[in-house]
Protein backbone atom coordinates (compact mmCIF):
# COMPACT_ATOMS: atom_id res chain seq x y z
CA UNK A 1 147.62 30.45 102.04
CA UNK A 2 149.34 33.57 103.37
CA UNK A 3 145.48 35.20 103.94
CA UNK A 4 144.73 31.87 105.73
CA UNK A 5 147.72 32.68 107.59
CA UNK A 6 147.20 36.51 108.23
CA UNK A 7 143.60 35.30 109.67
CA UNK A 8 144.68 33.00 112.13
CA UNK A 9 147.13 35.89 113.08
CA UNK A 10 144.52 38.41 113.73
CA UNK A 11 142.21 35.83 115.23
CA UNK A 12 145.29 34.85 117.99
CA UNK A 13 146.17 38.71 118.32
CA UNK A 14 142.22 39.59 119.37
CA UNK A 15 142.07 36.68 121.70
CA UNK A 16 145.08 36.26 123.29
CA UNK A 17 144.40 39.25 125.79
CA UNK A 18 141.37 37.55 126.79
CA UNK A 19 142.64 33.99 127.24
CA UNK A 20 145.66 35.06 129.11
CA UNK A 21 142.70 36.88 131.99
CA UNK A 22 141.83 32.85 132.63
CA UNK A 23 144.92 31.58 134.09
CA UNK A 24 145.09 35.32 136.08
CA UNK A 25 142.28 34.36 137.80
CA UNK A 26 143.18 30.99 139.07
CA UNK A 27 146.28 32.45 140.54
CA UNK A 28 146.83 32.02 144.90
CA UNK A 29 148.85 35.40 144.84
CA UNK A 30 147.02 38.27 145.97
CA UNK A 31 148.05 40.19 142.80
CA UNK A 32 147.42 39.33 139.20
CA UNK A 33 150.47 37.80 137.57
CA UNK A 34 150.90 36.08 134.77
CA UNK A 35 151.74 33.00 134.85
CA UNK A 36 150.04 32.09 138.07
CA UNK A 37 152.50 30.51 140.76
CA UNK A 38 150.04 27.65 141.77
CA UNK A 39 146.35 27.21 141.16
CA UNK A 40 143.47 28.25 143.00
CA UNK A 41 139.66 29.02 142.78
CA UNK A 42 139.83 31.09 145.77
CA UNK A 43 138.97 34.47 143.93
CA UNK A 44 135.92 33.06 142.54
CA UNK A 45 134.56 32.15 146.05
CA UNK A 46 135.34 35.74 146.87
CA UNK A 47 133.25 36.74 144.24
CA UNK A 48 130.39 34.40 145.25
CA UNK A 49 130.68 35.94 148.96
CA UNK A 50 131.06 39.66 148.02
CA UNK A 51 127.77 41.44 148.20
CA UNK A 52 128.68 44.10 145.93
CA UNK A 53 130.18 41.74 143.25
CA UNK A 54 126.34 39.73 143.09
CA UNK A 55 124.38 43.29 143.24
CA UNK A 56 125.97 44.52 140.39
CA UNK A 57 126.06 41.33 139.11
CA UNK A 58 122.22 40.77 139.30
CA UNK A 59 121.18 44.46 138.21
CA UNK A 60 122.96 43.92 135.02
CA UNK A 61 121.20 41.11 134.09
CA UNK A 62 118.07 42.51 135.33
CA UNK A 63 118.72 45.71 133.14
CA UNK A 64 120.04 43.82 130.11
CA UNK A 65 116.93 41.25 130.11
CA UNK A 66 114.69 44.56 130.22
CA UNK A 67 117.13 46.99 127.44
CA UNK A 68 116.85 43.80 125.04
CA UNK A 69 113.21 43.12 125.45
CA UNK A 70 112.59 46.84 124.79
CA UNK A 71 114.85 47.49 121.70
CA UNK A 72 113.93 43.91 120.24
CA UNK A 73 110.50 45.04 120.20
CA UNK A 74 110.91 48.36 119.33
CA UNK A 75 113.54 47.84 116.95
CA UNK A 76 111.21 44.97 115.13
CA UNK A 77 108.44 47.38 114.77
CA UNK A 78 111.01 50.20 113.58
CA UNK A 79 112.68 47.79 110.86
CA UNK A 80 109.00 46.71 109.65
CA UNK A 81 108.07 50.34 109.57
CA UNK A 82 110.97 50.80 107.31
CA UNK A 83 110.85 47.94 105.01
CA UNK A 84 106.55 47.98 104.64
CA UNK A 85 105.61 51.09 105.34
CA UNK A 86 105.69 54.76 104.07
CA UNK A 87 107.77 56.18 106.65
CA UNK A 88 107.62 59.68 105.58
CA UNK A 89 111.61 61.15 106.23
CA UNK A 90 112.97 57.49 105.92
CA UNK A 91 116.33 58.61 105.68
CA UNK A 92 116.28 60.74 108.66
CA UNK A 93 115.09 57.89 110.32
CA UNK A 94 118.01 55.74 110.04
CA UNK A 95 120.08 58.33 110.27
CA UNK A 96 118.70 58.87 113.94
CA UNK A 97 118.65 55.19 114.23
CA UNK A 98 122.41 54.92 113.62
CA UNK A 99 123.48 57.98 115.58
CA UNK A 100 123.95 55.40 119.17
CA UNK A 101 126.40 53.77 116.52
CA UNK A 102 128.57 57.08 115.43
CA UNK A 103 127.94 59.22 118.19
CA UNK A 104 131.02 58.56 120.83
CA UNK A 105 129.70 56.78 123.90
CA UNK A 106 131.13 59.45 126.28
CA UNK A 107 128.80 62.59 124.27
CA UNK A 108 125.86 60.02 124.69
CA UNK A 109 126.86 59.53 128.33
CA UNK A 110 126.87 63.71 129.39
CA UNK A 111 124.01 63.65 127.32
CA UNK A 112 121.64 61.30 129.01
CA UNK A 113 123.12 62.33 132.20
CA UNK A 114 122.18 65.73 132.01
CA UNK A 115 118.55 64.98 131.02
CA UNK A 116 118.38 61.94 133.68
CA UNK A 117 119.88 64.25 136.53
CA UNK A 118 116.72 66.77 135.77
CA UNK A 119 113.95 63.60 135.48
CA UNK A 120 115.51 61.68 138.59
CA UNK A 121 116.30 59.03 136.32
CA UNK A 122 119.94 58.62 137.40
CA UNK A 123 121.23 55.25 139.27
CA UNK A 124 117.11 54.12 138.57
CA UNK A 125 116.51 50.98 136.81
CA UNK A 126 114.21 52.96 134.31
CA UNK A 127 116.67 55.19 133.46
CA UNK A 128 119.50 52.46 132.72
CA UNK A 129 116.91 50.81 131.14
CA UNK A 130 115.79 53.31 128.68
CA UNK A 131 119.80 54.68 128.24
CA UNK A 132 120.42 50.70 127.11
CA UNK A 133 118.26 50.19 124.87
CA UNK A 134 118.93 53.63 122.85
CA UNK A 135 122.01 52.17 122.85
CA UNK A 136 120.84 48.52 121.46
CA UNK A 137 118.19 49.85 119.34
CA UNK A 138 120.35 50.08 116.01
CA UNK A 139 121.86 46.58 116.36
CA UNK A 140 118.12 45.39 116.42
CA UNK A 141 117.06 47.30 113.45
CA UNK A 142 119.43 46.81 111.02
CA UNK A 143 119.68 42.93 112.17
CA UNK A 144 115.87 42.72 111.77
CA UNK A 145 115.77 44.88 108.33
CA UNK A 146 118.59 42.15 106.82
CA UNK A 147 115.99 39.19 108.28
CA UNK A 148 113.31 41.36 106.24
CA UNK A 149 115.22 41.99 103.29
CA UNK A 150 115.46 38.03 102.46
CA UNK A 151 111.83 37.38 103.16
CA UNK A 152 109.51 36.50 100.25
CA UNK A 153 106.90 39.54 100.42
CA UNK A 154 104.41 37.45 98.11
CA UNK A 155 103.87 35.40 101.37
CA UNK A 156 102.44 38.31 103.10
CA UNK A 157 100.11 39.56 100.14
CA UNK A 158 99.23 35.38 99.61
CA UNK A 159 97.79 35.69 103.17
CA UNK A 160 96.22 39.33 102.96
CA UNK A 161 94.74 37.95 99.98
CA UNK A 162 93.07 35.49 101.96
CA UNK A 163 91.85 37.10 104.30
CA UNK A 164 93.75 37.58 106.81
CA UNK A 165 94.50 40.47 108.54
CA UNK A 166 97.92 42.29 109.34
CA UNK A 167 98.18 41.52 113.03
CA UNK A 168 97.35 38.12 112.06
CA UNK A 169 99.89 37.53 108.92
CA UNK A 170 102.69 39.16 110.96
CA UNK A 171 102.00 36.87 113.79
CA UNK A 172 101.48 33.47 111.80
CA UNK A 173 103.76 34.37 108.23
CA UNK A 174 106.07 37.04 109.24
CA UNK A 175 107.21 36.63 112.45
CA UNK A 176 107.70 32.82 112.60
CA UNK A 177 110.30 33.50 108.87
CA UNK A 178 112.26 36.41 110.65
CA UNK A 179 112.34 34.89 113.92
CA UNK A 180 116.25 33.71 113.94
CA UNK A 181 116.87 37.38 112.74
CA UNK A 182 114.64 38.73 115.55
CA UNK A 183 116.48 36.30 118.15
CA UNK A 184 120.16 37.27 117.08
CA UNK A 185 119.04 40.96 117.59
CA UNK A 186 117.48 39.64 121.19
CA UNK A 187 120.85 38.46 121.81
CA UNK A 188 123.39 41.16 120.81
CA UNK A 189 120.84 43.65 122.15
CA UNK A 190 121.57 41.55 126.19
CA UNK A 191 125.41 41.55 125.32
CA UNK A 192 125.96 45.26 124.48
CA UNK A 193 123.87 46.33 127.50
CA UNK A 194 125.27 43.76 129.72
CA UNK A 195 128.71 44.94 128.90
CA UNK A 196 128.37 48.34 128.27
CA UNK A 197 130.62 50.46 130.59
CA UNK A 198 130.56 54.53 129.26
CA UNK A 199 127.04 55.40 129.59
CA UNK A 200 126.39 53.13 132.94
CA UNK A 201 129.39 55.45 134.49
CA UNK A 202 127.62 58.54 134.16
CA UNK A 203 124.34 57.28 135.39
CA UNK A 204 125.09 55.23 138.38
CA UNK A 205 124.96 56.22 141.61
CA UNK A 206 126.25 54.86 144.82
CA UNK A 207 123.69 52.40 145.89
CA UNK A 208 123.05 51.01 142.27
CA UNK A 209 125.48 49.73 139.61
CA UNK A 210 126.13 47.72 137.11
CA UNK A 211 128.94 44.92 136.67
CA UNK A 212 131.12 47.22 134.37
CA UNK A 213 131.04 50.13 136.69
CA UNK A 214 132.03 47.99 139.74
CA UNK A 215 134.76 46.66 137.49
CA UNK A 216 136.04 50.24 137.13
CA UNK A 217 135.78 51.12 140.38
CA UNK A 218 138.05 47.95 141.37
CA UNK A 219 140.51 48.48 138.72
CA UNK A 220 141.04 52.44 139.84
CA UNK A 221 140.89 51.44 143.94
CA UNK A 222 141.84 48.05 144.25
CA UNK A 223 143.47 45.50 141.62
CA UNK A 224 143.14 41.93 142.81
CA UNK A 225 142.44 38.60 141.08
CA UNK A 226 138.58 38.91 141.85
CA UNK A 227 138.59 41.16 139.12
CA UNK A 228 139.91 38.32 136.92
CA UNK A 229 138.03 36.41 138.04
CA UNK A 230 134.66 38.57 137.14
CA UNK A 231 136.37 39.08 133.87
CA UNK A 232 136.40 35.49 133.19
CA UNK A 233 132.78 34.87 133.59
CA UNK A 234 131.60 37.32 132.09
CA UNK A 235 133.82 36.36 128.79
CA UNK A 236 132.04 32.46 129.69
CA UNK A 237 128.51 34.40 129.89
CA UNK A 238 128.57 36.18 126.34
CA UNK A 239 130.29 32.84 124.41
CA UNK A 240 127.27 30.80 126.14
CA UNK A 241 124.91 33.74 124.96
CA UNK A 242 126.32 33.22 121.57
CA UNK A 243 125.66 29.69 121.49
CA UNK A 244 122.77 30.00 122.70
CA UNK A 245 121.69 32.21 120.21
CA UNK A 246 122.94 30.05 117.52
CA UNK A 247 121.03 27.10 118.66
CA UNK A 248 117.96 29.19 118.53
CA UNK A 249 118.83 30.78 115.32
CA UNK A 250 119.18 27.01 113.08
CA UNK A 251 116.24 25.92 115.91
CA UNK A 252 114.04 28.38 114.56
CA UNK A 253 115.16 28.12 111.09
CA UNK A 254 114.64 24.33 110.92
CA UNK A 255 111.19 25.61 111.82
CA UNK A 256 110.69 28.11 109.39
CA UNK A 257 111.66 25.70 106.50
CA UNK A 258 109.62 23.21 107.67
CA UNK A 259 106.79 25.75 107.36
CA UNK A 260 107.69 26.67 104.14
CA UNK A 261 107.91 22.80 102.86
């Protein structure tokens, strides 16, 4: 009872700082307060009409969309690698893999910016591209590797046995079995680049930013209830990712055991 209790504490503590950003936002002051005075949605419509607020908005989703296509794939082929294959230096492997994880974001972010800076890569979408999905890659591979780990290997040698090749047992035996794995790394792979602020800092430039950077930017020149506002949908935009991904996840499970029945 009292760790049922303690829960339910935590869980209240985490989100309270996040719920109390909602009523901020609907507030007709022209400062954030808390409560509001009255309600209004007028600080959404001046997000809808600022065209900095939808640039940023739009190149984050445009990098995120490419950062998790990227690392899914590359982190599906890594965590295969890993689990099938003789990967000579395996442990140096995910010890590389989980350096994004330990490193601190701000050592990543001089990092890349010094080597972007020299390849023109800086404020690019290639270059927040490629920086994001370093950054997603572990998430992938070690959500993909636990999707691995519970997969019946004697499927794969029952259809080498029969013929068929690798390309072709990954695509109709593996891949369809690890698929709610593979879209749960898909997901988190979007939210951590879609919300990642450090590394997007130090690559930006004037003309091209993400949403976190031109959150920054507001709350060092200008605190107003847009920036409520933004935080509120973009707190709407990961939950519905997460749902989302759990509808595909039992979706593609449902499909996987009626494979295996």
């Amino acid at each position: 009872m009292a760790l049922n209790a303690a829960a339910y504490a935590v869980t209240v503590f985490l989100l309270l700082p996040t719920l109390i950003i909602i009523p901020m936002s609907v507030g007709p002051e022209r400062f954030l307060r808390f409560p509001p005075a009255g309600f209004s949605l007028r600080w959404y419509a001046e997000y809808f009409h600022d065209a900095e607020w939808i640039a940023a908005t739009l190149f984050s989703l445009e990098v995120g969309l490419i950062a998790a296509f990227c690392a899914t794939v590359a982190g599906t082929m890594l965590a295969l690698a890993l689990v099938r294959g003789r990967l000579p230096g395996r442990g140096l492997v995910e010890l590389l893999v989980v350096g994004p994880v330990i490193v601190p974001h701000v050592a990543l972010a001089v990092a890349m910016f010094l080597v972007f800076e020299r390849l023109r890569l800086t404020g690019t979408l290639l270059g927040f591209a490629m920086a994001h999905t370093v950054l997603a890659l572990p998430f992938v591979v070690f959500t993909v590797l636990a999707a691995l780990y519970r997969f019946d290997a004697e499927l794969e040698r029952a259809a080498l046995s029969c013929g068929a090749g690798r390309f072709a047992t990954f695509r109709h035996v593996t891949l369809p079995l690890i698929a709610p794995g593979v879209v749960s790394a898909a997901l988190f792979a979007f939210i951590i680049s879609f919300d990642e602020p450090v590394v997007s800092f130090f690559i930006s430039d004037l003309d091209r930013k993400t949403l976190p950077r031109k959150m920054f930017e507001d709350i060092d020149y200008n605190i107003s209830p847009t920036l409520a506002a933004v935080a509120t949908m973009l707190t709407a935009l990961t939950v519905l990712a997460l749902l989302a991904g759990f509808v595909l996840k039992r979706a593609a499970e449902r499909r996987a055991a009626a494979r295996n029945g």
